[in-house]
Each structure stands twice: as C-alpha cells, then as structure tokens.
PDB file of N, CA and C in Angstrom:
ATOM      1  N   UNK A   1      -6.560  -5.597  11.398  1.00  0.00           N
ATOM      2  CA  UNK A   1      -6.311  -4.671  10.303  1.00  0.00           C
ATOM      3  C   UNK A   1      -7.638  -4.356   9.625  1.00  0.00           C
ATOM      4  N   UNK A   2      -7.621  -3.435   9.189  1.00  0.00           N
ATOM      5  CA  UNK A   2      -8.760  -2.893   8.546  1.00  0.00           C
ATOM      6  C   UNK A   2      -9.033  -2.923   6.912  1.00  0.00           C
ATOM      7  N   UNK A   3     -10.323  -3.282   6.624  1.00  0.00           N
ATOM      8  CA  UNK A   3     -10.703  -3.212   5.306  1.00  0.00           C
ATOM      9  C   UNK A   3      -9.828  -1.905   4.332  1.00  0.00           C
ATOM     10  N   UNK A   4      -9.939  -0.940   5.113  1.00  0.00           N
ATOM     11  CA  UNK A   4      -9.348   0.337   4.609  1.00  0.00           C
ATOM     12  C   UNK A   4      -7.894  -0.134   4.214  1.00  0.00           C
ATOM     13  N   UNK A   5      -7.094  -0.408   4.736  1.00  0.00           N
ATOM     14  CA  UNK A   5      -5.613  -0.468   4.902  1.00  0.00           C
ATOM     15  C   UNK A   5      -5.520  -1.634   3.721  1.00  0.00           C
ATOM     16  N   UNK A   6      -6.239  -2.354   3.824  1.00  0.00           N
ATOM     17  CA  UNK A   6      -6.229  -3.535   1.933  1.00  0.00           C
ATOM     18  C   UNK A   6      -6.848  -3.725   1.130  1.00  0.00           C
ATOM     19  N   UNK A   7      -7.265  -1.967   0.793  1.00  0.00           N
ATOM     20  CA  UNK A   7      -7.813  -1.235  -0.430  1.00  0.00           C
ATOM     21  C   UNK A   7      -6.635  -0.647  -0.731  1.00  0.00           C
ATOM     22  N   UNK A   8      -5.961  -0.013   0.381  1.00  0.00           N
ATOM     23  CA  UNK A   8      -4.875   0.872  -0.082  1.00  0.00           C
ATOM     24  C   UNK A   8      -3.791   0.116  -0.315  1.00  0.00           C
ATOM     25  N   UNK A   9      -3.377  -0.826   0.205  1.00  0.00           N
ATOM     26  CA  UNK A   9      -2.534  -2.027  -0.099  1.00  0.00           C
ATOM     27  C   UNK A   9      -2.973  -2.325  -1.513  1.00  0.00           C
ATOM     28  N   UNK A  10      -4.057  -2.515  -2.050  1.00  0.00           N
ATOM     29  CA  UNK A  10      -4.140  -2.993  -3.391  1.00  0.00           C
ATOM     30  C   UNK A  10      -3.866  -1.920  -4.383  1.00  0.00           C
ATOM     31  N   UNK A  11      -4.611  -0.772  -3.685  1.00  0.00           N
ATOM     32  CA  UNK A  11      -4.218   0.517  -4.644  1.00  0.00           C
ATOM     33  C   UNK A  11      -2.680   0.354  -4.837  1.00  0.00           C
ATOM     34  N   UNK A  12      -2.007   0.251  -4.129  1.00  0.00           N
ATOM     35  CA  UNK A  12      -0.527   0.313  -4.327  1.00  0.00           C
ATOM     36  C   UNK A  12       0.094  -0.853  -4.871  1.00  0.00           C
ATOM     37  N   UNK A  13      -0.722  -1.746  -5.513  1.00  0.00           N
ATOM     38  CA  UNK A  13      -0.108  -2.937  -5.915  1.00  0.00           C
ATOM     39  C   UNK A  13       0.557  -4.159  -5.227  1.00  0.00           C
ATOM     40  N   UNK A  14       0.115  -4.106  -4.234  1.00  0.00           N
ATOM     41  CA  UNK A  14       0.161  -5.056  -3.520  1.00  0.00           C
ATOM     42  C   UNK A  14      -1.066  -6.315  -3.015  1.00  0.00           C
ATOM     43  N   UNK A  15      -0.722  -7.889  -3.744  1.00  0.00           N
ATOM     44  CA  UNK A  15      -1.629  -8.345  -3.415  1.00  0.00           C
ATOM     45  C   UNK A  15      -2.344  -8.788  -1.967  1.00  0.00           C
ATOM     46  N   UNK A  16      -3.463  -8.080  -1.557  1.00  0.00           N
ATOM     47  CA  UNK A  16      -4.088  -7.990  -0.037  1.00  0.00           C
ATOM     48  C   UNK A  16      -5.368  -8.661  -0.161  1.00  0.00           C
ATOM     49  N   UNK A  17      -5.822  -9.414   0.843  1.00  0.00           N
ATOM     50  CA  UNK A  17      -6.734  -9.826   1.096  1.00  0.00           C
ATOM     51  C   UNK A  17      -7.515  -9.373   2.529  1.00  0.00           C
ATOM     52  N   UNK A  18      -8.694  -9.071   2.515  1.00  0.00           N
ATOM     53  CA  UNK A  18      -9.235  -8.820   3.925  1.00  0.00           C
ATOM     54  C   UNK A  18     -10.381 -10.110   4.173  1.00  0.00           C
ATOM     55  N   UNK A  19     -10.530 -10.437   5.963  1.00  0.00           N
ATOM     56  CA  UNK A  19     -11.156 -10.966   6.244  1.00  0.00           C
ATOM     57  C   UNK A  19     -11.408 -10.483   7.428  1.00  0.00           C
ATOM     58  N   UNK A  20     -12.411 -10.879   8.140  1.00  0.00           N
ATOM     59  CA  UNK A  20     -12.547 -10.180   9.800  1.00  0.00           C
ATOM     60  C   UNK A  20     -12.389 -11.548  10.548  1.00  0.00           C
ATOM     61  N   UNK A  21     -12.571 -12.750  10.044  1.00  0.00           N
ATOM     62  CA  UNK A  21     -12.383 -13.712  10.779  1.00  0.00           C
ATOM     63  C   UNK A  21     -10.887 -14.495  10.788  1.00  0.00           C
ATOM     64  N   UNK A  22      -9.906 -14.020  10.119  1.00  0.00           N
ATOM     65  CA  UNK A  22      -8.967 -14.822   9.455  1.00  0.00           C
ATOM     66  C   UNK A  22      -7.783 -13.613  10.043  1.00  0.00           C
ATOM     67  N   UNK A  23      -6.617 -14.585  10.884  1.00  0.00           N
ATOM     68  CA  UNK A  23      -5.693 -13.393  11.359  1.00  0.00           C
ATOM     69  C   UNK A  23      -4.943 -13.625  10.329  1.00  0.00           C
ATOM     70  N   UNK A  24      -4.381 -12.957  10.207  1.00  0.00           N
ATOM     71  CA  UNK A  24      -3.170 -12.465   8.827  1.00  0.00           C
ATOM     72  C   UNK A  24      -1.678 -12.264   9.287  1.00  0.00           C
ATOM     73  N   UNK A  25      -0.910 -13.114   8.766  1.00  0.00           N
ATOM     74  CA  UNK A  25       0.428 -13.254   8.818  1.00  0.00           C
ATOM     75  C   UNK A  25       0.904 -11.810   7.994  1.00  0.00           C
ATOM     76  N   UNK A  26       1.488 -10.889   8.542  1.00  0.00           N
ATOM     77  CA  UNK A  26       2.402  -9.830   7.903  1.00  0.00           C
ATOM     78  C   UNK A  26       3.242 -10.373   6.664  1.00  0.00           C
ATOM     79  N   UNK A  27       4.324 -11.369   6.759  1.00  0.00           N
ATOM     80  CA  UNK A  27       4.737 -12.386   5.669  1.00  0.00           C
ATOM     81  C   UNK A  27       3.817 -12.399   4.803  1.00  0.00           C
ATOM     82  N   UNK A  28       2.950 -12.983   4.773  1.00  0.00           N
ATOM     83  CA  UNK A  28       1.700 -13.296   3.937  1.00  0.00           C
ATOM     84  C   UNK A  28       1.130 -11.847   3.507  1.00  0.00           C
ATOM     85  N   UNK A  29       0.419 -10.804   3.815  1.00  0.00           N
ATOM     86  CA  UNK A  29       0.462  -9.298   3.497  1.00  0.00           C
ATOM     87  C   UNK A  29       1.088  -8.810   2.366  1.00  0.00           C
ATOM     88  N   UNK A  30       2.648  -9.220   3.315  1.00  0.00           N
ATOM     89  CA  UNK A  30       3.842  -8.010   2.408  1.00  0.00           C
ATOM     90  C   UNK A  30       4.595  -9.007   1.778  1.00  0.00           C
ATOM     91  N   UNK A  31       4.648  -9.993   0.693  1.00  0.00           N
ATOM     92  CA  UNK A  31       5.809 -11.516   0.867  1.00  0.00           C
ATOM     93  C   UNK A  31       6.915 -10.188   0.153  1.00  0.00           C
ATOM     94  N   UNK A  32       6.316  -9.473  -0.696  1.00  0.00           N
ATOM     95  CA  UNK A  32       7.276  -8.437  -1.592  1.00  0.00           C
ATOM     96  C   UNK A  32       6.878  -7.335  -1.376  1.00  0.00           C
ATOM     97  N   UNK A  33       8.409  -6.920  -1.197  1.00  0.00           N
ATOM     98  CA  UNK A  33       8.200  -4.625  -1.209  1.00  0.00           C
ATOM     99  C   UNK A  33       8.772  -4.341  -2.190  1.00  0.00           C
ATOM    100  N   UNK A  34       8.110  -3.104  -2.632  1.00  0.00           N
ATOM    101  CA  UNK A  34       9.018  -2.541  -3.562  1.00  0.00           C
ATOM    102  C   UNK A  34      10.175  -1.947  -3.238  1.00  0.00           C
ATOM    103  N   UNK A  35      10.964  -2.308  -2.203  1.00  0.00           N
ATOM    104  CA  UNK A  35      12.247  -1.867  -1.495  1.00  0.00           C
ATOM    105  C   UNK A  35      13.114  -2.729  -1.962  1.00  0.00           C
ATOM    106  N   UNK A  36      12.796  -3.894  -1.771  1.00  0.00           N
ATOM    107  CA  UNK A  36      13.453  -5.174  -2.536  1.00  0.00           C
ATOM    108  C   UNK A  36      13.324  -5.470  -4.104  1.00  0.00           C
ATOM    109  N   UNK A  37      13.166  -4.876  -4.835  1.00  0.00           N
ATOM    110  CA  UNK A  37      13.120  -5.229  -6.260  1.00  0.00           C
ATOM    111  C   UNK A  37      14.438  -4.947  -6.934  1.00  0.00           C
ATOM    112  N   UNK A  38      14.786  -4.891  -7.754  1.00  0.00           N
ATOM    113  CA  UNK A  38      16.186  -4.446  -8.460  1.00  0.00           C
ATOM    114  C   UNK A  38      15.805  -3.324  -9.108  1.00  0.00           C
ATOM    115  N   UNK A  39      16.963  -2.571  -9.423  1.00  0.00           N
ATOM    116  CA  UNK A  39      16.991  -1.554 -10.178  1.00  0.00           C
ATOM    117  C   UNK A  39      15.778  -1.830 -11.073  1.00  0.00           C
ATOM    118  N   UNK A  40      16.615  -2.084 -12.167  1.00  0.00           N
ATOM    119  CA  UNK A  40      15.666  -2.616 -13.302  1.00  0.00           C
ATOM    120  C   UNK A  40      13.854  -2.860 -13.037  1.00  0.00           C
ATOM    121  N   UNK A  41      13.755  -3.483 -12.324  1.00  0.00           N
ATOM    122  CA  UNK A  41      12.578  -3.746 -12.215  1.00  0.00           C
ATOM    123  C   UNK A  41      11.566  -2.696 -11.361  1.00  0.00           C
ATOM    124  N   UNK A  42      11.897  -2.015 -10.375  1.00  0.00           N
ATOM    125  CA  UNK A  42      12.108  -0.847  -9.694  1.00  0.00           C
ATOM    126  C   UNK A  42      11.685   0.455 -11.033  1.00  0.00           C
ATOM    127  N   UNK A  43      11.962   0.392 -11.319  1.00  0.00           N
ATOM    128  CA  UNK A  43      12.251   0.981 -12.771  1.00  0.00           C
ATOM    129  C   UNK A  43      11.065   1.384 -13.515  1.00  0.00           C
ATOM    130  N   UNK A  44      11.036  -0.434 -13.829  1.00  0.00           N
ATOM    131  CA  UNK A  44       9.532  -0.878 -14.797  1.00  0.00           C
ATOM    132  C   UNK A  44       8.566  -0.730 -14.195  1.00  0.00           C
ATOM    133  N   UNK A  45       8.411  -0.527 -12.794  1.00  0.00           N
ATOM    134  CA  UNK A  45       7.247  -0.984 -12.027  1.00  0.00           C
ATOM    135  C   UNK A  45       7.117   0.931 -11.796  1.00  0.00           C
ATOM    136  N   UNK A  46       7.802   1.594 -11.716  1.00  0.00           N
ATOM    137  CA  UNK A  46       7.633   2.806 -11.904  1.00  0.00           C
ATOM    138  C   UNK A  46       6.985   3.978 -13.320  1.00  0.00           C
ATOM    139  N   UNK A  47       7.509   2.800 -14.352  1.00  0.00           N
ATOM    140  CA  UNK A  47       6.688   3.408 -15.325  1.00  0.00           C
ATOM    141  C   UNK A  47       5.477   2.945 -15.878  1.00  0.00           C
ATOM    142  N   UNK A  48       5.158   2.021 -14.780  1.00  0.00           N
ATOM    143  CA  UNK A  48       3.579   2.004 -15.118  1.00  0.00           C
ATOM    144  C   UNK A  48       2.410   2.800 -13.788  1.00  0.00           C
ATOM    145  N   UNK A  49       3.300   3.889 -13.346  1.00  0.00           N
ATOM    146  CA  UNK A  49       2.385   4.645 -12.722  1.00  0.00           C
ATOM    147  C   UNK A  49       2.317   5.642 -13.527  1.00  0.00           C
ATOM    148  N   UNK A  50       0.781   6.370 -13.959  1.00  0.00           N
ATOM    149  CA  UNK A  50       0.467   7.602 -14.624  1.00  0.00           C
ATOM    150  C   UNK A  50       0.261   9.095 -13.750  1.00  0.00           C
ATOM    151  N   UNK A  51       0.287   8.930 -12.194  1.00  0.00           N
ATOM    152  CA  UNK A  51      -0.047   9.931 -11.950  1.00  0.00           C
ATOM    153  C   UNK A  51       0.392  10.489 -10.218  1.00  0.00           C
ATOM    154  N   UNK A  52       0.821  11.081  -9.867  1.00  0.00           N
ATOM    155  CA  UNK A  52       1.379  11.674  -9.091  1.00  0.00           C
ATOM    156  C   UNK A  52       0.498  10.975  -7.811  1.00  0.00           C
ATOM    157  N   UNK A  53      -0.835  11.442  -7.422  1.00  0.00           N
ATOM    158  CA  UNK A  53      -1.006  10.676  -6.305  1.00  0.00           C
ATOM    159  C   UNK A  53      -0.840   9.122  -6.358  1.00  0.00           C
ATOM    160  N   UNK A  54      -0.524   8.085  -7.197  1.00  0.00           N
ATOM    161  CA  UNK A  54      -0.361   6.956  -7.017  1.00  0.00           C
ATOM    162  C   UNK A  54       1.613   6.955  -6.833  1.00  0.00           C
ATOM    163  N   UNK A  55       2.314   7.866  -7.376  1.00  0.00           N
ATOM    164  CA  UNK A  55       3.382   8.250  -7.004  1.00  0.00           C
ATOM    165  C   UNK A  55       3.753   8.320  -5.779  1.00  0.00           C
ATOM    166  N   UNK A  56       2.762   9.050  -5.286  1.00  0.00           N
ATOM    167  CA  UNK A  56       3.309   9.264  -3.704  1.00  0.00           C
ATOM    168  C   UNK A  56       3.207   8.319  -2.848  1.00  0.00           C
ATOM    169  N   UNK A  57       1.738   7.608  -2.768  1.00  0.00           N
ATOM    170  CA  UNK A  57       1.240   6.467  -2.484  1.00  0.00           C
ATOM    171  C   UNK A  57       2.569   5.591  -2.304  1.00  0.00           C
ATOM    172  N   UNK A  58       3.232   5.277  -3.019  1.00  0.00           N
ATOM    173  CA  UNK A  58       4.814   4.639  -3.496  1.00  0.00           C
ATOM    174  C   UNK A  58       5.393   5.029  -2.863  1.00  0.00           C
ATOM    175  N   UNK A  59       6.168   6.037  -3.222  1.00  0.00           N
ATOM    176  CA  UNK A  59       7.231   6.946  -2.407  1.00  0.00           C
ATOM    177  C   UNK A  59       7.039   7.218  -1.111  1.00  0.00           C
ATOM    178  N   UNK A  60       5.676   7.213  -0.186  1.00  0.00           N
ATOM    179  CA  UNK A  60       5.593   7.054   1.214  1.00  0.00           C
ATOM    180  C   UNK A  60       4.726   6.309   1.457  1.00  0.00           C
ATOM    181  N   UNK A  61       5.193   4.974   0.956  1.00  0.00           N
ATOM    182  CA  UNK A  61       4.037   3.946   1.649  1.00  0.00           C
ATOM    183  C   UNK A  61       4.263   3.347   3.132  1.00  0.00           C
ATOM    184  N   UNK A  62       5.453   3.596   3.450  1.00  0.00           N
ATOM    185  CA  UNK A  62       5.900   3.296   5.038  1.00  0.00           C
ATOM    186  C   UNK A  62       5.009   4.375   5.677  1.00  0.00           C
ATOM    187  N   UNK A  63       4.890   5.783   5.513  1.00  0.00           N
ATOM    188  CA  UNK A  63       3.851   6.529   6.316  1.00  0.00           C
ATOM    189  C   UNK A  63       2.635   6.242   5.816  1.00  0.00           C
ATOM    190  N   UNK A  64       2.330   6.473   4.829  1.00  0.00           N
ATOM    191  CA  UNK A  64       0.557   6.388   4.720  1.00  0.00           C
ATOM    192  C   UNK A  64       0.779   5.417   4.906  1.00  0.00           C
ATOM    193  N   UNK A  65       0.707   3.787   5.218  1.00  0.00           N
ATOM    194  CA  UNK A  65       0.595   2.868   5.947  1.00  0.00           C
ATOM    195  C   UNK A  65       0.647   2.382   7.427  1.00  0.00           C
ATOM    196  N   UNK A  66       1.292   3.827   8.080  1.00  0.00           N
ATOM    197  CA  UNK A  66       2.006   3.349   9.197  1.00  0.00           C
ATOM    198  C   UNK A  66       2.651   2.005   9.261  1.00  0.00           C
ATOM    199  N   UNK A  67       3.085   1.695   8.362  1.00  0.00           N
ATOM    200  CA  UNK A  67       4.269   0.085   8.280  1.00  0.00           C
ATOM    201  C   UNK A  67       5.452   0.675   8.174  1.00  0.00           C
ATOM    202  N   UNK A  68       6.295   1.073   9.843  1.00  0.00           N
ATOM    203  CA  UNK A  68       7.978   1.557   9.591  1.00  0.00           C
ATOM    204  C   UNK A  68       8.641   0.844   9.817  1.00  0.00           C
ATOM    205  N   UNK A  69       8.664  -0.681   9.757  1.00  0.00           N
ATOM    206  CA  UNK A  69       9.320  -1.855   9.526  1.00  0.00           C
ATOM    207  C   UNK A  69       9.723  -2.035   7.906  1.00  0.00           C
ATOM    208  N   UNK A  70       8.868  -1.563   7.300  1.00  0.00           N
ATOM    209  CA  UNK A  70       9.482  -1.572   6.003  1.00  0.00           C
ATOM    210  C   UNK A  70      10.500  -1.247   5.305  1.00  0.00           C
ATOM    211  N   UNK A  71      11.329  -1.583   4.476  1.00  0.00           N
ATOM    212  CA  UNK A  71      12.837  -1.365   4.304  1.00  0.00           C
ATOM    213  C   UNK A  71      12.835   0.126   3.532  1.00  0.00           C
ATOM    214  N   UNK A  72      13.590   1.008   3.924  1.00  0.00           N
ATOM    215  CA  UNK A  72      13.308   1.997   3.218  1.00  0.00           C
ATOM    216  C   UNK A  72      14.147   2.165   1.912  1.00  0.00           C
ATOM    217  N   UNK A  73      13.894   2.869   1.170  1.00  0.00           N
ATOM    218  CA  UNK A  73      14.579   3.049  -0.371  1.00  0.00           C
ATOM    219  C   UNK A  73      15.825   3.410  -0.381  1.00  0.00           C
ATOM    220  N   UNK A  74      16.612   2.797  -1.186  1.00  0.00           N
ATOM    221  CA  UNK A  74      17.910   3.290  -1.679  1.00  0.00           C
ATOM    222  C   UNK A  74      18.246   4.459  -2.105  1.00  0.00           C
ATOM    223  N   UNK A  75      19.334   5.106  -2.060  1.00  0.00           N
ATOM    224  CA  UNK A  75      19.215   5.797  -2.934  1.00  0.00           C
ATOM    225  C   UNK A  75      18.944   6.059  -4.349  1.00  0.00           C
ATOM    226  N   UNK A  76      19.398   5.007  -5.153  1.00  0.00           N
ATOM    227  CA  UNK A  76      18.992   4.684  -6.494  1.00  0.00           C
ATOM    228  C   UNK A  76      17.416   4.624  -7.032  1.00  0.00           C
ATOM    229  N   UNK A  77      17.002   3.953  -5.845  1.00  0.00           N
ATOM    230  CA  UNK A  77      15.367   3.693  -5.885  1.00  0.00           C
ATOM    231  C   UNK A  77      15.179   5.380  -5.838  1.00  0.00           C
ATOM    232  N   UNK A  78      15.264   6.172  -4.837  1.00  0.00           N
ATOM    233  CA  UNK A  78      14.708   7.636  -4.366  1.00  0.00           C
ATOM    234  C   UNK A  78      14.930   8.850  -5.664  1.00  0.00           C
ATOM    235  N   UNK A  79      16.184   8.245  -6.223  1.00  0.00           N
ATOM    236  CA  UNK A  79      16.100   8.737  -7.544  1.00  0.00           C
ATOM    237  C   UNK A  79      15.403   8.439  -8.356  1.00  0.00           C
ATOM    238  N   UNK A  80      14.977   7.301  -8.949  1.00  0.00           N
ATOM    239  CA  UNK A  80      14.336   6.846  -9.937  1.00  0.00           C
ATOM    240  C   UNK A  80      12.674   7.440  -9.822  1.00  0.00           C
ATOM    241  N   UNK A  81      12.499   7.380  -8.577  1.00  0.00           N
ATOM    242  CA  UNK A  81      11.125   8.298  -8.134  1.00  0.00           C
ATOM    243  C   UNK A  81      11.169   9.032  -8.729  1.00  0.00           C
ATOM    244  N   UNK A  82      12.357  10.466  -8.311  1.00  0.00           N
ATOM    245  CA  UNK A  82      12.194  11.440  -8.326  1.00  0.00           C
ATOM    246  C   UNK A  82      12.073  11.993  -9.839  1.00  0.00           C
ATOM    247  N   UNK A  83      12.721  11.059 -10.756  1.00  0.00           N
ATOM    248  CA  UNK A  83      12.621  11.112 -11.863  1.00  0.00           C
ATOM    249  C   UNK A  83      11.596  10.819 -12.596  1.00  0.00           C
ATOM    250  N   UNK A  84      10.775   9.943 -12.234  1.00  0.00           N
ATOM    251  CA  UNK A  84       9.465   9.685 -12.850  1.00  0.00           C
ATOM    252  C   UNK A  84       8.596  10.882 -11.935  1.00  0.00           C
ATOM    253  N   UNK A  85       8.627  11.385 -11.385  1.00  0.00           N
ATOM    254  CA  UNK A  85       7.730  12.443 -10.975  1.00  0.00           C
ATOM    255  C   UNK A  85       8.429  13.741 -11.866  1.00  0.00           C
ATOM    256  N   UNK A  86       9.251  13.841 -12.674  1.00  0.00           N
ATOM    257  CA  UNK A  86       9.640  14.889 -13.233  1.00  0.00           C
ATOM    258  C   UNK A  86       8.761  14.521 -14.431  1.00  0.00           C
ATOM    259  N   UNK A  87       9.219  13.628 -15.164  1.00  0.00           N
ATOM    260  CA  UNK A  87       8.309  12.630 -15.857  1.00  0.00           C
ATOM    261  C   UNK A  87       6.536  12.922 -15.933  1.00  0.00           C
ATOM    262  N   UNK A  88       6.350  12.725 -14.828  1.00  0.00           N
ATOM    263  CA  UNK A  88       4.801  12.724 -15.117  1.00  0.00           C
ATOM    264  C   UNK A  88       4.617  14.478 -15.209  1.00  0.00           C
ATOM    265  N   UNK A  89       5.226  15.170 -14.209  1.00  0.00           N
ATOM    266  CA  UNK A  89       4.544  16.410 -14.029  1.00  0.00           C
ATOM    267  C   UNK A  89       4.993  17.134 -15.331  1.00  0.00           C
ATOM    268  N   UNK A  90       6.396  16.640 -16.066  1.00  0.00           N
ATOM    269  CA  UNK A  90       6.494  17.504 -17.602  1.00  0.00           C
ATOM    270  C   UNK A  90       5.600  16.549 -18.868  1.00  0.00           C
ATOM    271  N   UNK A  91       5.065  15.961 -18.519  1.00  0.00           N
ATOM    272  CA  UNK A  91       3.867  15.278 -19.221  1.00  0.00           C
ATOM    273  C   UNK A  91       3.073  16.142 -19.067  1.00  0.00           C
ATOM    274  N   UNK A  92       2.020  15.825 -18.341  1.00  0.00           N
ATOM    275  CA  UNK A  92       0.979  16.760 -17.862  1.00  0.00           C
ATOM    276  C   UNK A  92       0.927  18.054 -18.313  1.00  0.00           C
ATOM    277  N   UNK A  93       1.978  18.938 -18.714  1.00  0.00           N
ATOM    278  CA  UNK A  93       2.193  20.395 -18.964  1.00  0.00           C
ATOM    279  C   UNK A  93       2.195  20.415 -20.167  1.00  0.00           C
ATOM    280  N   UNK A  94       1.913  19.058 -21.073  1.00  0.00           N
ATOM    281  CA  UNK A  94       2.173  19.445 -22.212  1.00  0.00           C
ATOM    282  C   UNK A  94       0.746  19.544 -23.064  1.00  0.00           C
TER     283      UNK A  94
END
C-alpha cells in the first residue's frame, strides 16, 4: 500500500499508519468504518465536516479508495449525507 492511500485514509479520519517495511493487516487499517457507526453517531461525525470535498471523500470512500469490500451505507446513513451537503452548500451561500 502506498504512502498516498494513508494520507487519504487520515484525511478521512481514519487512523493509518504507513511503513514500507511492515505488512499491514486490513483489520488493523480499517478496525472501524463509518458504515458501522449508529445513526446517532453517523450523524455527529457528519457534522464535523465543513466542506464538500471532505464530504465526498466520505460519501465515496469505497471508490476513491478502491476498498469495495467495504460495507456500503444505509439508507439512513445516504440520507444524512445528503442532508449535510444541503447543509454545507446553503451555508456557503450565505
């Protein structure tokens, strides 16, 4: 795996470590997705993003990662997105 890929892992809030000598357990990588969180927390962890590209980052981290093992979002989750992106972008306009 590449240095690149756990910058962007961190950008996205996920704690990553890189090494070139050290193989890396996926478990160890990913122990938590934000696929698995609860509503609620899902939620909270959404309103501490300010800005649309870290939004998306979120909302397609299975593609910009190429990781499609990852559990994909609920519907509840896909809403709550979609709502904080209404959120930020009627912010912004003001």
């Amino acid at each position: 795996m590449s240095e690149r890929l756990f910058s962007e892992l961190r950008r996205l809030g996920f704690e990553a470590h890189y090494s070139e000598h050290e193989p890396h357990d996926l478990g160890k990588v990913f122990p938590d997705d934000y696929s698995t969180l609860s509503e609620k927390d899902f939620e909270t962890m959404l309103a501490g993003v300010q800005d649309l590209q870290a939004l998306e980052g979120i909302a397609n981290r299975r593609r910009i990662l190429g990781l499609r093992f990852l559990q994909q979002y609920s519907p509840a989750q896909i809403d709550l997105i979609k709502a904080r992106k209404w959120q930020i972008e009627n912010k912004a306009g003001k």
